[in-house]
PDB file of N, CA and C in Angstrom:
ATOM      1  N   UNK A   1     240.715  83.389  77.603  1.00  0.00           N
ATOM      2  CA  UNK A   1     239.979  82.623  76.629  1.00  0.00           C
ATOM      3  C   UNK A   1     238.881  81.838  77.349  1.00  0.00           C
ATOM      4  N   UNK A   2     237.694  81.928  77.299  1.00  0.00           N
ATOM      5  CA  UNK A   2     236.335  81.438  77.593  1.00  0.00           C
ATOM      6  C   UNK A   2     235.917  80.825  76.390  1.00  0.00           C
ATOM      7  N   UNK A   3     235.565  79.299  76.717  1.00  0.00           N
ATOM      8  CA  UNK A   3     234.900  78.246  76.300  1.00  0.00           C
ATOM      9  C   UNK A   3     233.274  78.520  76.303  1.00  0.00           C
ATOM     10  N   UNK A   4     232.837  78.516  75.242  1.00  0.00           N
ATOM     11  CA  UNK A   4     231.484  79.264  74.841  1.00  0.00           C
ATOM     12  C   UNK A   4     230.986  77.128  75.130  1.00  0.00           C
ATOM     13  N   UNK A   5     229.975  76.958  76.026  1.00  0.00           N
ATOM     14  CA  UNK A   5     229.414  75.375  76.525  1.00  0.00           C
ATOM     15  C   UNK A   5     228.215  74.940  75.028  1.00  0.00           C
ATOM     16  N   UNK A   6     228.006  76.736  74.593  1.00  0.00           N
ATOM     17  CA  UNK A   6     226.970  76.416  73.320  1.00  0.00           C
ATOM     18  C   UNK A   6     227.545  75.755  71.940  1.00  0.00           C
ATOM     19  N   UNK A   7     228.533  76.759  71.899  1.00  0.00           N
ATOM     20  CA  UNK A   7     229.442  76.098  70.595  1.00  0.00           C
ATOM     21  C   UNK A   7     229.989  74.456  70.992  1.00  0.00           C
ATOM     22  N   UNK A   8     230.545  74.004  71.958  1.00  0.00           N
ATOM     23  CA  UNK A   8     230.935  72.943  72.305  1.00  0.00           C
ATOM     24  C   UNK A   8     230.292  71.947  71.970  1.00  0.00           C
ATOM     25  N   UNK A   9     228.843  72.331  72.474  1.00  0.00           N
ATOM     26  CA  UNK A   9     227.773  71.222  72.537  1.00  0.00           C
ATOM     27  C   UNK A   9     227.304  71.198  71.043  1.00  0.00           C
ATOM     28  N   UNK A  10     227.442  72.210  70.314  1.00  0.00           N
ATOM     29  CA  UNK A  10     226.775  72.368  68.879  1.00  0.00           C
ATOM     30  C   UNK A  10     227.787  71.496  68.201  1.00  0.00           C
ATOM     31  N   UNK A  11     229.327  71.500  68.365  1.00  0.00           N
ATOM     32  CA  UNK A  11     229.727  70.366  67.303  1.00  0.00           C
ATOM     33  C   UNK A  11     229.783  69.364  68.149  1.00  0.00           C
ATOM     34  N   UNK A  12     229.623  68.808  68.894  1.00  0.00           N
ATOM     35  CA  UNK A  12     229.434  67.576  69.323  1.00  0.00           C
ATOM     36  C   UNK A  12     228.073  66.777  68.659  1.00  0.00           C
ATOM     37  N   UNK A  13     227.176  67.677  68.539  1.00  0.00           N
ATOM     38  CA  UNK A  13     225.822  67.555  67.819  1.00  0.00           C
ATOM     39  C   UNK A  13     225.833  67.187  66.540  1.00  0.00           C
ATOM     40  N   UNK A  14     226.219  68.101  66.212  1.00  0.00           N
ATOM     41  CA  UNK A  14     227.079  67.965  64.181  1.00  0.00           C
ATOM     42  C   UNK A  14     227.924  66.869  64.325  1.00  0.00           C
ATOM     43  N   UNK A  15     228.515  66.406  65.239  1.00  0.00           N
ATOM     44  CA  UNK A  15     229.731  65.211  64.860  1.00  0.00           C
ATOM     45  C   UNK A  15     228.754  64.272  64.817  1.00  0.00           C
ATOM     46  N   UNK A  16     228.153  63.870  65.902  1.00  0.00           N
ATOM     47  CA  UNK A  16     226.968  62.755  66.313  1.00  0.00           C
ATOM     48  C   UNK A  16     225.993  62.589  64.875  1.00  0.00           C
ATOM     49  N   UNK A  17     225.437  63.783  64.804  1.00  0.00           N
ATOM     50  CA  UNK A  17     224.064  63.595  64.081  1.00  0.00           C
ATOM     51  C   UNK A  17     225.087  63.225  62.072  1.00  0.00           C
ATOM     52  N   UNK A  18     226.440  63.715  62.016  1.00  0.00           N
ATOM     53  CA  UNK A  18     226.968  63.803  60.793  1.00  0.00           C
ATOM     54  C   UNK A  18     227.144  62.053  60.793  1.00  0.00           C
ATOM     55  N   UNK A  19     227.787  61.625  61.741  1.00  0.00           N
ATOM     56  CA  UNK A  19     228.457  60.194  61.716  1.00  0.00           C
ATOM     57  C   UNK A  19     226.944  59.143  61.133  1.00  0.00           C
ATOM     58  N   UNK A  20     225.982  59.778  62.389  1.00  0.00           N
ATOM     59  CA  UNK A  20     225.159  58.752  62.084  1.00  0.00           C
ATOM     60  C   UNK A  20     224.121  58.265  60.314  1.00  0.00           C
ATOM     61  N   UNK A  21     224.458  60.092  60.058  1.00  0.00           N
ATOM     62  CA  UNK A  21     223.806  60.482  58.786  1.00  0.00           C
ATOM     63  C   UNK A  21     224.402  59.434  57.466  1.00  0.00           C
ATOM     64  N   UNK A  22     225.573  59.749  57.848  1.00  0.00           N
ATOM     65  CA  UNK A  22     227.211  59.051  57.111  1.00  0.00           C
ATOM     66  C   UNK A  22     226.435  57.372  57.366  1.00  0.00           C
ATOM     67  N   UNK A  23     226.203  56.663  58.037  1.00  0.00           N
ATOM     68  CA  UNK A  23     226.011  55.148  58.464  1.00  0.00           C
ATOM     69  C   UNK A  23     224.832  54.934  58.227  1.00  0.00           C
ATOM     70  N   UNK A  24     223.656  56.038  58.279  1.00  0.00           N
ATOM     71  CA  UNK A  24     222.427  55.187  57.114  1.00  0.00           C
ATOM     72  C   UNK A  24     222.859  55.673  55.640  1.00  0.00           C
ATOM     73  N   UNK A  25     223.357  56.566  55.665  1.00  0.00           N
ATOM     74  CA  UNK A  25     223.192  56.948  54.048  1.00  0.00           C
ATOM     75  C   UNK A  25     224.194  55.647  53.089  1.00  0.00           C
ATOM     76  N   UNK A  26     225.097  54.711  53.805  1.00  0.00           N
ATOM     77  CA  UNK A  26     225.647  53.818  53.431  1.00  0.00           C
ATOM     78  C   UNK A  26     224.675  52.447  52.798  1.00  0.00           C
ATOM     79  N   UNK A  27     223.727  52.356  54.094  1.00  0.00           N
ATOM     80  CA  UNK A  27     222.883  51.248  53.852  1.00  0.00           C
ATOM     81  C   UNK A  27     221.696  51.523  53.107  1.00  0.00           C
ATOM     82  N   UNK A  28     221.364  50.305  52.264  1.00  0.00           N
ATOM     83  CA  UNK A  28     220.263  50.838  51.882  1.00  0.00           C
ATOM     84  C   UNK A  28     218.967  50.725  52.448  1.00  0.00           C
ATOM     85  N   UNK A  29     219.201  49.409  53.317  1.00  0.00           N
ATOM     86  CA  UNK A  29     217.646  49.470  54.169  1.00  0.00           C
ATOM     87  C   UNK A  29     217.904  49.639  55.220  1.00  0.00           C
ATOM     88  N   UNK A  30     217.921  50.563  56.804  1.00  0.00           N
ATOM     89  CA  UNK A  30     218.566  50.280  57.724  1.00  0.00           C
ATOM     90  C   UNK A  30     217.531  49.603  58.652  1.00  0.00           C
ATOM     91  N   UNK A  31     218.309  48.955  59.663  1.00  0.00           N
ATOM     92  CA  UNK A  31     217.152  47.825  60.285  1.00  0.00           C
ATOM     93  C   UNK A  31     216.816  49.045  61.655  1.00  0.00           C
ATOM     94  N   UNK A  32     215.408  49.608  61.212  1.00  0.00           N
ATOM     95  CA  UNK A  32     215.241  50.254  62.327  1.00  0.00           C
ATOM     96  C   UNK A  32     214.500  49.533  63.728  1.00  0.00           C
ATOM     97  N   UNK A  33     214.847  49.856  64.739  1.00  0.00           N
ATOM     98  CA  UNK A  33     213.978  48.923  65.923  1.00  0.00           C
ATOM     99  C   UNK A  33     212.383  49.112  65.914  1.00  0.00           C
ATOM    100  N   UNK A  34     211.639  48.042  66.058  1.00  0.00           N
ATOM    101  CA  UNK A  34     210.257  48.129  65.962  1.00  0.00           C
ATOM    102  C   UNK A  34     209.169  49.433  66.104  1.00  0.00           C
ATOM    103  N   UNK A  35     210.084  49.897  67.114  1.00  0.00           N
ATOM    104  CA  UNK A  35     209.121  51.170  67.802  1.00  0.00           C
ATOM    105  C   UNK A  35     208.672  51.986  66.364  1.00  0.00           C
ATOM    106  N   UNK A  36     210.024  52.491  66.076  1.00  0.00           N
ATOM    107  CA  UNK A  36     210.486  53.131  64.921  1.00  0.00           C
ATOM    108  C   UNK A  36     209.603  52.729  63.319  1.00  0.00           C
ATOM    109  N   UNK A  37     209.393  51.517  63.813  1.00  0.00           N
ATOM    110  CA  UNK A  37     208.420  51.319  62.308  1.00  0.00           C
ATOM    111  C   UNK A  37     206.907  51.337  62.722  1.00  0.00           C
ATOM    112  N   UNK A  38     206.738  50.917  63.834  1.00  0.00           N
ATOM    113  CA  UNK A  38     205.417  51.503  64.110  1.00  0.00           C
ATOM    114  C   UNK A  38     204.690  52.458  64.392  1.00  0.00           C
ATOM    115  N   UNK A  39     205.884  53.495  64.391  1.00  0.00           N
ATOM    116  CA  UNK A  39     205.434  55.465  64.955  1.00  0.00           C
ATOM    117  C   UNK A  39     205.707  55.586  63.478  1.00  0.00           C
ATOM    118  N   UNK A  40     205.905  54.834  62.533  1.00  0.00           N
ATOM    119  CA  UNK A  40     205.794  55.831  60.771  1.00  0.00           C
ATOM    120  C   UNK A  40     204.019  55.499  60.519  1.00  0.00           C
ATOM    121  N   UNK A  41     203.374  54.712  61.171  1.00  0.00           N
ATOM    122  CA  UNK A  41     202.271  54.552  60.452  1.00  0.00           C
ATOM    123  C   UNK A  41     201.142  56.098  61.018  1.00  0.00           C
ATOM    124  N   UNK A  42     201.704  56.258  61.773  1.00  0.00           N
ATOM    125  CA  UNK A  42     201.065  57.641  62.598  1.00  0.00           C
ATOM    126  C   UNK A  42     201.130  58.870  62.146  1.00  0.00           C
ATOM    127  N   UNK A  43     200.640  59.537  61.863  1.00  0.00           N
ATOM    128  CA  UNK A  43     200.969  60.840  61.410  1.00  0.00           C
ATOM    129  C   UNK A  43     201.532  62.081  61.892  1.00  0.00           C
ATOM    130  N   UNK A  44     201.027  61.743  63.158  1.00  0.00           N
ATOM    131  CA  UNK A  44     201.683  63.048  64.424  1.00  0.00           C
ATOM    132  C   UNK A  44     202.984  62.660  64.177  1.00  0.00           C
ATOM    133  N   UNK A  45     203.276  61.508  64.327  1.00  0.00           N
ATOM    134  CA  UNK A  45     204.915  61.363  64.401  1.00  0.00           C
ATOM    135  C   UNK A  45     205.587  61.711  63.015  1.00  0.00           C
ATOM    136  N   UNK A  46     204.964  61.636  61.588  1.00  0.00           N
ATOM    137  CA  UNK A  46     205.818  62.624  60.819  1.00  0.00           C
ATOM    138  C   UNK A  46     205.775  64.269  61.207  1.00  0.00           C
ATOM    139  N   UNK A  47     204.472  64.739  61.572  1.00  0.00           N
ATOM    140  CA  UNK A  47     204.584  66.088  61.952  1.00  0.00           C
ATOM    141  C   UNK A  47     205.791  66.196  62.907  1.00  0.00           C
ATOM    142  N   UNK A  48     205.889  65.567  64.202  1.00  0.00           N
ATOM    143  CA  UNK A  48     207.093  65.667  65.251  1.00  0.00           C
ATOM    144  C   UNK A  48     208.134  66.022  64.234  1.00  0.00           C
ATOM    145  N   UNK A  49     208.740  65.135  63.170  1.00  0.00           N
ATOM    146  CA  UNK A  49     209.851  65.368  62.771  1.00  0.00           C
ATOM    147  C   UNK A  49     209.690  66.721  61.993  1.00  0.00           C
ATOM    148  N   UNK A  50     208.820  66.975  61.547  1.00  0.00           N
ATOM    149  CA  UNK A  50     209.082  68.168  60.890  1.00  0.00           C
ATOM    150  C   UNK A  50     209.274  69.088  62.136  1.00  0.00           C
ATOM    151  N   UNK A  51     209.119  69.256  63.289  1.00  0.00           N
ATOM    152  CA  UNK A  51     208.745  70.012  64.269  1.00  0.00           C
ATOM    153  C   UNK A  51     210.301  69.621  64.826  1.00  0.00           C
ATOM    154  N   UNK A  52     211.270  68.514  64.943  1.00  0.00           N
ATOM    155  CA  UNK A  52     212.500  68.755  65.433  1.00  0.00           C
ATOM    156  C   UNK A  52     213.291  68.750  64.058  1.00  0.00           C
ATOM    157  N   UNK A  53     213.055  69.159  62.916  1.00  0.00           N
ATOM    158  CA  UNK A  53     213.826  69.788  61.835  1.00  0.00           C
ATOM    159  C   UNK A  53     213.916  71.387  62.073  1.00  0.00           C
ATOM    160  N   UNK A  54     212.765  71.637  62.606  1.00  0.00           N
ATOM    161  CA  UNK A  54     212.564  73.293  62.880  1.00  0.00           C
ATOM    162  C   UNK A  54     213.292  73.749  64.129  1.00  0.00           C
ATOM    163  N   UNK A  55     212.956  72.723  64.681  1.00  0.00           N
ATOM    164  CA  UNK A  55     213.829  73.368  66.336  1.00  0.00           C
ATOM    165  C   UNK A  55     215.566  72.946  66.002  1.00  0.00           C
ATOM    166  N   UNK A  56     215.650  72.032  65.639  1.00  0.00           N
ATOM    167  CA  UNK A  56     217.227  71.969  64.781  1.00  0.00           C
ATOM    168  C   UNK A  56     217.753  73.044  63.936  1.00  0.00           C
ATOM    169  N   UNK A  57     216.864  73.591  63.533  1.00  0.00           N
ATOM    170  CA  UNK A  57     216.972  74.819  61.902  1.00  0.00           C
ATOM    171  C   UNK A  57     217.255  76.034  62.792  1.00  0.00           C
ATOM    172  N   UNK A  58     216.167  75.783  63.987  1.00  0.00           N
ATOM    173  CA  UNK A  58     216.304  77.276  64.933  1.00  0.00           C
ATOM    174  C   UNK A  58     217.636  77.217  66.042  1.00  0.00           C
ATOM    175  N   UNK A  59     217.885  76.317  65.960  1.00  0.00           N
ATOM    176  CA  UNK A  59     219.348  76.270  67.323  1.00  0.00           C
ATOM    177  C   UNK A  59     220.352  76.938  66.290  1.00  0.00           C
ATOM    178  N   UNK A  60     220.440  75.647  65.394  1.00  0.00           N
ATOM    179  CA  UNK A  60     221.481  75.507  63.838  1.00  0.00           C
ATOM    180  C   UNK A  60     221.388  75.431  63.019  1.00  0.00           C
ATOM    181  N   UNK A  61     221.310  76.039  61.864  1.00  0.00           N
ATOM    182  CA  UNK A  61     221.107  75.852  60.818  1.00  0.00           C
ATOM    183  C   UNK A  61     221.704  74.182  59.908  1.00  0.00           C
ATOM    184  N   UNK A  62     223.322  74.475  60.411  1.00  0.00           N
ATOM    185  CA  UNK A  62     223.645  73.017  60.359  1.00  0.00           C
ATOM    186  C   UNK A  62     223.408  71.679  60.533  1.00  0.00           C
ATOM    187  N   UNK A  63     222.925  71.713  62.145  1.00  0.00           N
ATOM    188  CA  UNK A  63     221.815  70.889  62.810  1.00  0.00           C
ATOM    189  C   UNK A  63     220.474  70.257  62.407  1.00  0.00           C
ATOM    190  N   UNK A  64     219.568  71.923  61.757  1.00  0.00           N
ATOM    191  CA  UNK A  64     218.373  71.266  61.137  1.00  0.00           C
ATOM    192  C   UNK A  64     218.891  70.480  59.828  1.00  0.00           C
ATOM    193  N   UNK A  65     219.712  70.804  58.934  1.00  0.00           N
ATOM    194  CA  UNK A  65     220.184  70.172  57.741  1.00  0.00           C
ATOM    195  C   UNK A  65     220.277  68.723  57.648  1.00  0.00           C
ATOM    196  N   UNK A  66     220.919  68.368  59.294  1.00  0.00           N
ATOM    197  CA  UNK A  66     221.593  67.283  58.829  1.00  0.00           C
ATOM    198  C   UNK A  66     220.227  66.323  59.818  1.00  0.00           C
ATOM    199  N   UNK A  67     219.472  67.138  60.630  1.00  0.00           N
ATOM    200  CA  UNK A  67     218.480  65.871  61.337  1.00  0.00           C
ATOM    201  C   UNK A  67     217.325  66.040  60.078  1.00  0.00           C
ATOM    202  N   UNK A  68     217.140  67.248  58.794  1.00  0.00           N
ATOM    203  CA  UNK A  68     216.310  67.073  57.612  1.00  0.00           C
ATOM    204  C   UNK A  68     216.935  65.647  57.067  1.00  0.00           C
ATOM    205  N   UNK A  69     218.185  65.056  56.885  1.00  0.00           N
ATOM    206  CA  UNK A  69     218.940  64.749  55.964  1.00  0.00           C
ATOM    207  C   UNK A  69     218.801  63.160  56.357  1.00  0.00           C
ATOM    208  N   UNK A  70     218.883  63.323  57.781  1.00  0.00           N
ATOM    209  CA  UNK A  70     218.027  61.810  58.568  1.00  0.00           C
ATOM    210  C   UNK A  70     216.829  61.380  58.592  1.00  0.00           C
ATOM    211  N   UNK A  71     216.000  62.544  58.850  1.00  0.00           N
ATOM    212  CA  UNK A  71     214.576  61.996  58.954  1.00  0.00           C
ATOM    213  C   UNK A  71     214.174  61.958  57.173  1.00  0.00           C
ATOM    214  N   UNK A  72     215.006  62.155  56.252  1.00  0.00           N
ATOM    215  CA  UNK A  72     214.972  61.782  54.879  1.00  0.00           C
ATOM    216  C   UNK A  72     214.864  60.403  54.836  1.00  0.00           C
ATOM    217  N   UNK A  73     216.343  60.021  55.351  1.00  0.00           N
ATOM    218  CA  UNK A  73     216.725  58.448  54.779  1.00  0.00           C
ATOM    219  C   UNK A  73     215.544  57.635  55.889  1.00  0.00           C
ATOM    220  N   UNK A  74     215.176  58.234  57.070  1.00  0.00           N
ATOM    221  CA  UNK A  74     214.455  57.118  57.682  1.00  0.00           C
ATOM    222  C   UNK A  74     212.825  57.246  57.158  1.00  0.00           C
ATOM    223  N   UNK A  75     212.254  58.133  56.215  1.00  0.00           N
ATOM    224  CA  UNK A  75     210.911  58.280  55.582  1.00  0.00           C
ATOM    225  C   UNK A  75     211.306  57.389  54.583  1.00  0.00           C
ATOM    226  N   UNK A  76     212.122  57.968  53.707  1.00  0.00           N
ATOM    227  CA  UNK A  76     211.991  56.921  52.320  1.00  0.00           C
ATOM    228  C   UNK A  76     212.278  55.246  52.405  1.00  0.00           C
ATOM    229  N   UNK A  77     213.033  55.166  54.122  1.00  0.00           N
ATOM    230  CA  UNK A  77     213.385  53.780  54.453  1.00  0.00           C
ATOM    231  C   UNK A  77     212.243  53.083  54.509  1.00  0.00           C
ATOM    232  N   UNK A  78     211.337  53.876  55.487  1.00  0.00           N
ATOM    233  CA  UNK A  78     210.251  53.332  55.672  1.00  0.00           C
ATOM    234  C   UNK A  78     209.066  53.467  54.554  1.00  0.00           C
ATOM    235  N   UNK A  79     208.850  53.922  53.930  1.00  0.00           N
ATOM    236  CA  UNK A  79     207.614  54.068  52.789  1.00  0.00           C
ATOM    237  C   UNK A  79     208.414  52.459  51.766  1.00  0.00           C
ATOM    238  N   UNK A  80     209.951  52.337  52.066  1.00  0.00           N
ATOM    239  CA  UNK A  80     210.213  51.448  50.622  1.00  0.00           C
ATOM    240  C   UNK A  80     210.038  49.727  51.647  1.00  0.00           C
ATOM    241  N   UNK A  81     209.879  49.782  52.608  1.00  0.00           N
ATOM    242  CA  UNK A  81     209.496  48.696  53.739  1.00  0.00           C
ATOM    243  C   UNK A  81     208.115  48.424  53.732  1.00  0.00           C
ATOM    244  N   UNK A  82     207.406  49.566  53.318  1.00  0.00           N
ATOM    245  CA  UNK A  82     205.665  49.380  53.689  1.00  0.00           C
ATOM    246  C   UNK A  82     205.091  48.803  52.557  1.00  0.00           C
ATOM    247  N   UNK A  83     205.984  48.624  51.533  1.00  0.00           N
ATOM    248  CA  UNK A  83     205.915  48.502  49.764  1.00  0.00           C
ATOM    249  C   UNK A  83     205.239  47.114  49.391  1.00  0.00           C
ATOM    250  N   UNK A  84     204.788  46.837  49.108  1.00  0.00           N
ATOM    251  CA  UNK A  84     204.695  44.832  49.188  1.00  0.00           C
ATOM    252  C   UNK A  84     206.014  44.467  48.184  1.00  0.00           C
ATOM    253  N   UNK A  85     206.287  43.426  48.677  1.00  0.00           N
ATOM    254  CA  UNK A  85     207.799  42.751  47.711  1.00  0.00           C
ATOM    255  C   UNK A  85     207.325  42.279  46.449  1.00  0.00           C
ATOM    256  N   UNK A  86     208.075  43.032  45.398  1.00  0.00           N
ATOM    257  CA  UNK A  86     207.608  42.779  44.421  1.00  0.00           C
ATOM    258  C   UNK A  86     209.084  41.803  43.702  1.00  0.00           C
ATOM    259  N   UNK A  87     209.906  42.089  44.230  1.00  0.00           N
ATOM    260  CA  UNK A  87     211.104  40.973  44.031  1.00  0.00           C
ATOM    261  C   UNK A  87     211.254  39.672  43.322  1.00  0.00           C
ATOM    262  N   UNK A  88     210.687  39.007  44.708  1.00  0.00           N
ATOM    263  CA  UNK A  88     210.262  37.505  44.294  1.00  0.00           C
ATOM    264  C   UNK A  88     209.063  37.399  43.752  1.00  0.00           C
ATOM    265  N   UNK A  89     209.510  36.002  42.291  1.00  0.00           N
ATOM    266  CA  UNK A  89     208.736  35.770  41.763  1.00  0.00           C
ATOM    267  C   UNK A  89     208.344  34.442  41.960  1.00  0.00           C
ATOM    268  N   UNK A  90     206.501  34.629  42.234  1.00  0.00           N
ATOM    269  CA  UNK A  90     206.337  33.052  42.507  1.00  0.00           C
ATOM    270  C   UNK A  90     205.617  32.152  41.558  1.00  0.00           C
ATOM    271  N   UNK A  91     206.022  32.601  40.149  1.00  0.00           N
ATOM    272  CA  UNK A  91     205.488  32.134  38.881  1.00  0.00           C
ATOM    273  C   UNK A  91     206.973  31.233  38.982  1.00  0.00           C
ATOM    274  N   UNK A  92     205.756  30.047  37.825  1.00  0.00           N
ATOM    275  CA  UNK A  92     206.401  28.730  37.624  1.00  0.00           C
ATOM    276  C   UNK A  92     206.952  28.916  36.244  1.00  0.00           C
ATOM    277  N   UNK A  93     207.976  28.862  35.645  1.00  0.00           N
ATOM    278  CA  UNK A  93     208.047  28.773  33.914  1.00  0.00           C
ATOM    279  C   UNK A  93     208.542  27.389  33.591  1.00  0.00           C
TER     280      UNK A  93
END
C-alpha cells in the first residue's frame, strides 16, 4: 500500500480551505487585516482571484469550489464595507 503525497495534501487542503469557509460564512462582516482591504480597491487583485479559482478548479475541482466559495464571502464582505453607513441616523425628531 503506497501513500499517493497528492491525495494527502489535497484533503488537507479541503479540510483547511472547508474550516475556514465554515468561519466566514458564520460571520457576517469578517474583520479582514488591512492589507486585505486595500488590495480590493485594485483590480488586478480581483483578477488574481479569479486566476487562483482556476488554478484551484485545475488541481481540484473541490478546491476551486471552495477557494470560489471564499473569495465570494470576502468580495461581497468587502463591496458591503466600501458602502457608506446608512444605519445611523443623524436626524433629530
Amino acid at each position: 500500500m503506497t501513500i499517493d503525497i497528492e491525495q494527502v495534501l489535497k484533503i488537507i487542503v479541503v479540510f483547511v480551505l472547508f474550516t475556514y469557509a465554515v468561519c466566514a460564512s458564520t460571520v457576517f462582516e469578517v474583520h479582514y487585516p488591512k492589507q486585505l482591504v486595500a488590495l480590493y480597491l485594485h483590480p488586478w487583485w480581483r483578477l488574481l482571484l479569479v486566476a487562483f479559482i482556476v488554478i484551484g478548479w485545475n488541481w481540484s475541482p473541490l478546491i476551486g469550489v471552495l477557494i470560489g466559495i471564499i473569495v465570494f464571502f470576502y468580495l461581497h464582505d468587502m463591496y458591503l464595507l466600501m458602502l457608506p453607513d446608512t444605519t445611523s441616523s443623524t436626524e433629530v425628531r
